[in-house]
C-alpha atoms as a PDB file:
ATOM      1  CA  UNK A   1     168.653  37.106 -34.633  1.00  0.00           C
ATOM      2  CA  UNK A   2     166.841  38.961 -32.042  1.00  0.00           C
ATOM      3  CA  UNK A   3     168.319  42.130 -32.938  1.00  0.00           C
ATOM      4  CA  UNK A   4     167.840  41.726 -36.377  1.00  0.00           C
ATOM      5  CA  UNK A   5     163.693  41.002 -35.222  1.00  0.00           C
ATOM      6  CA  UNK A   6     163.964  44.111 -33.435  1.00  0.00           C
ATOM      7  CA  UNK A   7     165.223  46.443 -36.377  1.00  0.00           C
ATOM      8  CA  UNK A   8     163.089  45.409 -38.767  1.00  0.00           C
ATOM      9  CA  UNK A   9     160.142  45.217 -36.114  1.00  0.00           C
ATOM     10  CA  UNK A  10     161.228  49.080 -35.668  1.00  0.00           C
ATOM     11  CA  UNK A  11     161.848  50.397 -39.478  1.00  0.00           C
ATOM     12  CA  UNK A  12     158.134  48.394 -40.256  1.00  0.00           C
ATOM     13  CA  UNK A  13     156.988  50.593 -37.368  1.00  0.00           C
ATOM     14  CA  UNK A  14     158.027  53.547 -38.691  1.00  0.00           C
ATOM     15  CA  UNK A  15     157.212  53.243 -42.565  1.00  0.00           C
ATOM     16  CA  UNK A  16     153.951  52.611 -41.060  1.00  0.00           C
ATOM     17  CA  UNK A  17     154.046  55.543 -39.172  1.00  0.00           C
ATOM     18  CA  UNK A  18     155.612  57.921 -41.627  1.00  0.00           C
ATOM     19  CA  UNK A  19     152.934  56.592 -44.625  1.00  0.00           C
ATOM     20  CA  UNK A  20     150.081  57.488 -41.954  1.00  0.00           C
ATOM     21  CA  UNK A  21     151.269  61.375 -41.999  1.00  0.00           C
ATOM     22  CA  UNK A  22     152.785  61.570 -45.125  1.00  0.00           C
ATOM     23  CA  UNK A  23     149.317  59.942 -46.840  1.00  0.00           C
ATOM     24  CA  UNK A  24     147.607  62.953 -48.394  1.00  0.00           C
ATOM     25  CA  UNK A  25     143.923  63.312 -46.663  1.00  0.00           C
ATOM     26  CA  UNK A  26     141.263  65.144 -48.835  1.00  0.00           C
ATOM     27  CA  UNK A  27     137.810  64.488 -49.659  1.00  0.00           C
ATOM     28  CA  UNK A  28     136.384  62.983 -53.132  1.00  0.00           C
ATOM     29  CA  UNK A  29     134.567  65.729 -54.939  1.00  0.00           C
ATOM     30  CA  UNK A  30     131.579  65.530 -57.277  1.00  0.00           C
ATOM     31  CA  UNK A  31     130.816  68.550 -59.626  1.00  0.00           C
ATOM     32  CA  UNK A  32     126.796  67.491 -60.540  1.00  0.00           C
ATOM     33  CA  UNK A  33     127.630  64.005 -59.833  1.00  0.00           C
ATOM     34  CA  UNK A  34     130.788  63.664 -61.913  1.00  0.00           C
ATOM     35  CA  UNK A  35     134.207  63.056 -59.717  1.00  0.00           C
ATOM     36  CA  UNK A  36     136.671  66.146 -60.418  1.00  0.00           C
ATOM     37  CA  UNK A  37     139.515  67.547 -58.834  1.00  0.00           C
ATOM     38  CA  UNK A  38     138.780  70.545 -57.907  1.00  0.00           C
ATOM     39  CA  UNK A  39     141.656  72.166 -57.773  1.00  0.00           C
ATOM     40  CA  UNK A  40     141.901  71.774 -61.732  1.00  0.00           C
ATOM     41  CA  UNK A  41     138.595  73.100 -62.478  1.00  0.00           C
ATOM     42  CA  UNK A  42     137.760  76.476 -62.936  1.00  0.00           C
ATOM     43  CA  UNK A  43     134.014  77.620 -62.629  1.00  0.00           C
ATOM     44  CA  UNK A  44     131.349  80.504 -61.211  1.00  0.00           C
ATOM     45  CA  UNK A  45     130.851  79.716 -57.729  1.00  0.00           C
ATOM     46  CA  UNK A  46     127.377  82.286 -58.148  1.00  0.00           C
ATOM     47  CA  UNK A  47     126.245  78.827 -60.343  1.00  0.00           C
ATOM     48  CA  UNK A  48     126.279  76.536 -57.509  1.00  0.00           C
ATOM     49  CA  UNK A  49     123.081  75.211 -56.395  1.00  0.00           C
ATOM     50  CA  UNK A  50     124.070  73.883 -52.539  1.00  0.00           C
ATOM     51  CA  UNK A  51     127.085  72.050 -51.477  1.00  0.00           C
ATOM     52  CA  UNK A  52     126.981  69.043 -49.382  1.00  0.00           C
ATOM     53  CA  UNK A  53     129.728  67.441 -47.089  1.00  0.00           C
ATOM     54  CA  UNK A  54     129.937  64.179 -45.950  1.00  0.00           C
ATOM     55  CA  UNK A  55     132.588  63.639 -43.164  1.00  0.00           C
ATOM     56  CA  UNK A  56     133.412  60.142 -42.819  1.00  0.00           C
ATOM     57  CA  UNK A  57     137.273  58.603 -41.301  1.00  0.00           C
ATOM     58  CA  UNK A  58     139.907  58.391 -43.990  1.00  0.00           C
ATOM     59  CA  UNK A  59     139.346  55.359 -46.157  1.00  0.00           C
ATOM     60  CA  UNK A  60     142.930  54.135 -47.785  1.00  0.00           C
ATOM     61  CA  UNK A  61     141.275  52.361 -49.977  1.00  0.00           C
ATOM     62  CA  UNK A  62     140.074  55.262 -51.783  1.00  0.00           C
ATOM     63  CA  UNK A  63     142.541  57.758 -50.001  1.00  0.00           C
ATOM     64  CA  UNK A  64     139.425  59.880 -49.320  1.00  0.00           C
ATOM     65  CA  UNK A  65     138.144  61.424 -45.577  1.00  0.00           C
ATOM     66  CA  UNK A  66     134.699  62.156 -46.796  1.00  0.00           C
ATOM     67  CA  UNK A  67     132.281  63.892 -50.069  1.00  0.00           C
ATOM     68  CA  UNK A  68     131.784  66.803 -51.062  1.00  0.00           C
ATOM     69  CA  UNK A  69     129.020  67.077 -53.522  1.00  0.00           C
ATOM     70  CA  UNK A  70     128.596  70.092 -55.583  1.00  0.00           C
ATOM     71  CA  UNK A  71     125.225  70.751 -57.043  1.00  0.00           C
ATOM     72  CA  UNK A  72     124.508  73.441 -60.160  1.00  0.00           C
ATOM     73  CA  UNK A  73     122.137  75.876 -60.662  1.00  0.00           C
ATOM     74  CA  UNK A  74     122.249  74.036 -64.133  1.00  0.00           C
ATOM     75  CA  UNK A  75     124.871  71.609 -64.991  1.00  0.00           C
ATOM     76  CA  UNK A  76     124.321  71.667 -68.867  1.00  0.00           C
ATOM     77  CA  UNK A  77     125.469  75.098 -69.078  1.00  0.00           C
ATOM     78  CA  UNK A  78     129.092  73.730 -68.134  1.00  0.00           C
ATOM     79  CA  UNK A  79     131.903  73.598 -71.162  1.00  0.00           C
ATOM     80  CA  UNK A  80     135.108  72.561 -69.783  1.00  0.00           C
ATOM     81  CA  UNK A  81     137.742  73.888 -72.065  1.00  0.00           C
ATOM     82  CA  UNK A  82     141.302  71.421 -71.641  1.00  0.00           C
ATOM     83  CA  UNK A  83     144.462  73.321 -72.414  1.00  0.00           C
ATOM     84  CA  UNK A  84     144.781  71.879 -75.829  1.00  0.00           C
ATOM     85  CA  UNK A  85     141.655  73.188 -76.487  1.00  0.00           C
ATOM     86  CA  UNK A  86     142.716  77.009 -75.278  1.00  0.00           C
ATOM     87  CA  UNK A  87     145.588  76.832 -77.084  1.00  0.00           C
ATOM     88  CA  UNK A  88     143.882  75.308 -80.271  1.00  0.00           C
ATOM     89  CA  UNK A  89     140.668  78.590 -79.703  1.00  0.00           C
ATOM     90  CA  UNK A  90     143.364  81.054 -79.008  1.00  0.00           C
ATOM     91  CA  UNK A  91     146.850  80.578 -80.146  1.00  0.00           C
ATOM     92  CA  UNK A  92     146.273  78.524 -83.457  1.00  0.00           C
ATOM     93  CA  UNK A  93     149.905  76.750 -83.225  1.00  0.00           C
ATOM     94  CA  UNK A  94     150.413  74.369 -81.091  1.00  0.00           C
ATOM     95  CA  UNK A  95     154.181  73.897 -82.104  1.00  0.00           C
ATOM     96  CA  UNK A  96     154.976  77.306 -79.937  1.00  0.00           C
ATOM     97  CA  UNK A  97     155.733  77.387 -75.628  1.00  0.00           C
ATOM     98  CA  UNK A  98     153.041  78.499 -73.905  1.00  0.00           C
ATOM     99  CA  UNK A  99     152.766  80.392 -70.476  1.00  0.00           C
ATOM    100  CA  UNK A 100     149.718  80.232 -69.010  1.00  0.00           C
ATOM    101  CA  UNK A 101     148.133  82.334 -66.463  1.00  0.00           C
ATOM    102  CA  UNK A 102     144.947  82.732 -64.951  1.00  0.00           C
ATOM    103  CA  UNK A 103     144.415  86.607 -63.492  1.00  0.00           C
ATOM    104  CA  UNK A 104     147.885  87.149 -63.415  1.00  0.00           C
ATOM    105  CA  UNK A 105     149.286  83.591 -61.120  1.00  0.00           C
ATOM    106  CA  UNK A 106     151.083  81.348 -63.389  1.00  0.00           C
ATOM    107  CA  UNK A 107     150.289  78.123 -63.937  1.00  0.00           C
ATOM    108  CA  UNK A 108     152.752  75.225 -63.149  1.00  0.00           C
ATOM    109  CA  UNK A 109     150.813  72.531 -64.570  1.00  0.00           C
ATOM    110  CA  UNK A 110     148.513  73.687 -67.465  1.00  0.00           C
ATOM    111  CA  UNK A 111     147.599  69.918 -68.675  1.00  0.00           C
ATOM    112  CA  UNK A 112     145.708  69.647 -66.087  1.00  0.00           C
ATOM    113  CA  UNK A 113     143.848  72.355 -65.935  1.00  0.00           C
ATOM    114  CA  UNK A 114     139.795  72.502 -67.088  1.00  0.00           C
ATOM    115  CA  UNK A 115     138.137  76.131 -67.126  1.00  0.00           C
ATOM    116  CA  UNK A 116     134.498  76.908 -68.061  1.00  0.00           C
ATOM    117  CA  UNK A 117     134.150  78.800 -71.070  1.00  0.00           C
ATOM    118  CA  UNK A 118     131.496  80.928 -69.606  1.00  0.00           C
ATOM    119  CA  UNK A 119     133.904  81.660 -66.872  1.00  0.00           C
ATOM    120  CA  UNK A 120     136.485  83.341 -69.041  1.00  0.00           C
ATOM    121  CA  UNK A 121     135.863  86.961 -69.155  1.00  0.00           C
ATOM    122  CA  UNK A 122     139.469  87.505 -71.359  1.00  0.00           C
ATOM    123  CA  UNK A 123     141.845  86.276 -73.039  1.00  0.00           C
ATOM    124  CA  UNK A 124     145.154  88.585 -73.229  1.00  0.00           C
ATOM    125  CA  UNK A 125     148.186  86.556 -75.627  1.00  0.00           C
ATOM    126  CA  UNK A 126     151.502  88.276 -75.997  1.00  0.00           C
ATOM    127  CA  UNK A 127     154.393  86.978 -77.723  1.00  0.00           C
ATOM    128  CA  UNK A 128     157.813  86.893 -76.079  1.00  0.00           C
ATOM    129  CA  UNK A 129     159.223  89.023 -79.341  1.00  0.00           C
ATOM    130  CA  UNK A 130     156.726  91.770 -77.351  1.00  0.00           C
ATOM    131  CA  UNK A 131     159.280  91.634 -74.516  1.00  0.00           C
ATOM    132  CA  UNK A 132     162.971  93.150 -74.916  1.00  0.00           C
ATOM    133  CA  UNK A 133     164.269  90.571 -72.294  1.00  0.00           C
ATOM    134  CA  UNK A 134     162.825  87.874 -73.950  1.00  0.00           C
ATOM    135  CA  UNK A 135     162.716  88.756 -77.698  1.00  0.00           C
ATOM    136  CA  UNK A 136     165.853  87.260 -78.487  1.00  0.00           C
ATOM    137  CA  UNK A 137     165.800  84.282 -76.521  1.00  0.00           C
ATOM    138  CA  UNK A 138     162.127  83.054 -76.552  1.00  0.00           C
ATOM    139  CA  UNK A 139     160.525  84.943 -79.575  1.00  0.00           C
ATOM    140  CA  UNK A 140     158.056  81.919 -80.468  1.00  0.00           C
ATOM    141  CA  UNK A 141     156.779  82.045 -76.394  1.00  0.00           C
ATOM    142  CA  UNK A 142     153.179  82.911 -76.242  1.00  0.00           C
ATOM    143  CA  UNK A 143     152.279  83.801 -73.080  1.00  0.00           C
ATOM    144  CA  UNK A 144     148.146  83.609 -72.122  1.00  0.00           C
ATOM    145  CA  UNK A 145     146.361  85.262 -69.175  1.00  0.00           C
ATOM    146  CA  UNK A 146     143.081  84.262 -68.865  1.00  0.00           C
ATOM    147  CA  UNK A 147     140.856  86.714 -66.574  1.00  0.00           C
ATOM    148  CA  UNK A 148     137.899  85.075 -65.272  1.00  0.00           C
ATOM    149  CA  UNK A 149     134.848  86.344 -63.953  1.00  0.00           C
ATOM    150  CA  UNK A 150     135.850  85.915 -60.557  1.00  0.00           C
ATOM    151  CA  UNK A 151     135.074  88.422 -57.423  1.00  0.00           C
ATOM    152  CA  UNK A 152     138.957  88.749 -57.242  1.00  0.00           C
ATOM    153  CA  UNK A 153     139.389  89.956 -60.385  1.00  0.00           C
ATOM    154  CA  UNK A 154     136.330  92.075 -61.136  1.00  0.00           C
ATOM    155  CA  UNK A 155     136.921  94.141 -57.343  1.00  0.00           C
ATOM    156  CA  UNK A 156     140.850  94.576 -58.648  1.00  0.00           C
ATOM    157  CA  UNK A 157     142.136  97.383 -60.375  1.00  0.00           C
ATOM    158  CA  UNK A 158     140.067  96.759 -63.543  1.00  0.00           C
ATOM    159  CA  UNK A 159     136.431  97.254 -61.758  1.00  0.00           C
ATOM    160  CA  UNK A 160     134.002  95.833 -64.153  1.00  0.00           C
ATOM    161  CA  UNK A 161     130.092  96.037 -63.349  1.00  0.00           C
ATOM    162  CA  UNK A 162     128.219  92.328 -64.524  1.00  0.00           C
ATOM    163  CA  UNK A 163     124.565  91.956 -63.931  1.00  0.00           C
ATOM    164  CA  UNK A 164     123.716  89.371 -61.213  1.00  0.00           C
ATOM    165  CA  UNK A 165     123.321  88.687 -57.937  1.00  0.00           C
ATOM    166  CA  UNK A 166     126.822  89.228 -56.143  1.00  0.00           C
ATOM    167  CA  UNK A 167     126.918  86.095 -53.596  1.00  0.00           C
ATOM    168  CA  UNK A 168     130.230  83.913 -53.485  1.00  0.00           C
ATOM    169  CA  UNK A 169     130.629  80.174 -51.851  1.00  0.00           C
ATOM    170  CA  UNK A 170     134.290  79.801 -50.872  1.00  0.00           C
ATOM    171  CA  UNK A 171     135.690  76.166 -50.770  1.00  0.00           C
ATOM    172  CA  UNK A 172     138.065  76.281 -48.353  1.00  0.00           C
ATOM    173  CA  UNK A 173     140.870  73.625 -47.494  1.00  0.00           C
ATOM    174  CA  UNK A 174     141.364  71.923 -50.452  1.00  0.00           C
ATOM    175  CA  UNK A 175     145.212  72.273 -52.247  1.00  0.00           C
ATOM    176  CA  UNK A 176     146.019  74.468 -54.487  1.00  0.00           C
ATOM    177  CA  UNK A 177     148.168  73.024 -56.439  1.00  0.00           C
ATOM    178  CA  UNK A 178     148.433  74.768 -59.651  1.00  0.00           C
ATOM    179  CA  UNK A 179     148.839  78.082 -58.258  1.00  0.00           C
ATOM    180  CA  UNK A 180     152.632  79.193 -56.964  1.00  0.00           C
ATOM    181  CA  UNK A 181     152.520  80.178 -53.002  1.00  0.00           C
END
């Protein structure tokens, strides 16, 4: 009996243990006082107003380490465009595969993604008949890149000169999920 104790003394021990590491640590986020994930949401970082971080220990009740609060220049000039609603504004079918990309990463989960429409700078959609390798296997695939108005983008090999002030905030150590490594 006392070994039995012991084991399952132990292997609580451990889950314990293992659930402590394994637990996933990030701070809540709040995009003008609305909870996002931010690594879903797409937006101009030259619209942000200030940024404030609350540390605080990791709560499991909410899973959360602290608050970051992210504060507009002017939050009613947001338009969070879902997936559906790209492929609805700029495919038309929504019957067909779509491959989505955002300045040339792929996407592995598009549902989730939400991308400001003043953010998009273009929208490129090619059809997999376009390509000879895929032509005769995925001919209905539409495949979307989406270039933002991003630093990235604009200083890459397409150099294109917007109007503005040219500051950036980066927000770093959050996941990023959507993107491949």
């Amino acid at each position: 009996m006392k070994i039995i104790l012991s084991v399952f003394c132990v292997g609580i021990s451990l889950i314990t243990f293992a659930q402590k590491i394994l637990s996933y640590d990030k701070p809540s986020v709040y995009l003008d006082s609305n909870k996002i994930e931010l690594e879903h949401y797409l937006f101009d970082q030259n619209n942000i107003e200030k940024v404030d971080v609350i540390k605080k220990e990791f709560d499991p009740l909410t899973n959360s380490s602290g608050k970051i609060y992210i504060t507009s220049k002017n939050p009613k000039d947001y338009h969070f465009l879902s997936f559906t609603d790209l492929k609805n504004k700029y495919i038309g079918n929504n019957e067909k595969p779509v491959l989505l990309l955002i300045n040339g990463n792929f996407i592995k989960n598009p549902t989730n993604i939400k991308i400001d429409s003043a953010y998009i700078f273009n929208v490129e959609v090619e059809s997999g008949a376009d390509f000879d390798e895929l032509k005769n296997l995925y001919p209905l695939l539409s495949i979307v890149n989406i270039q933002t108005k991003s630093r990235e983008f604009l200083n890459g090999e397409r150099q294109i000169n917007l109007i503005g002030p040219e500051r950036q905030i980066i927000l770093n150590g959050l996941p990023n999920n959507s993107f491949p490594e």
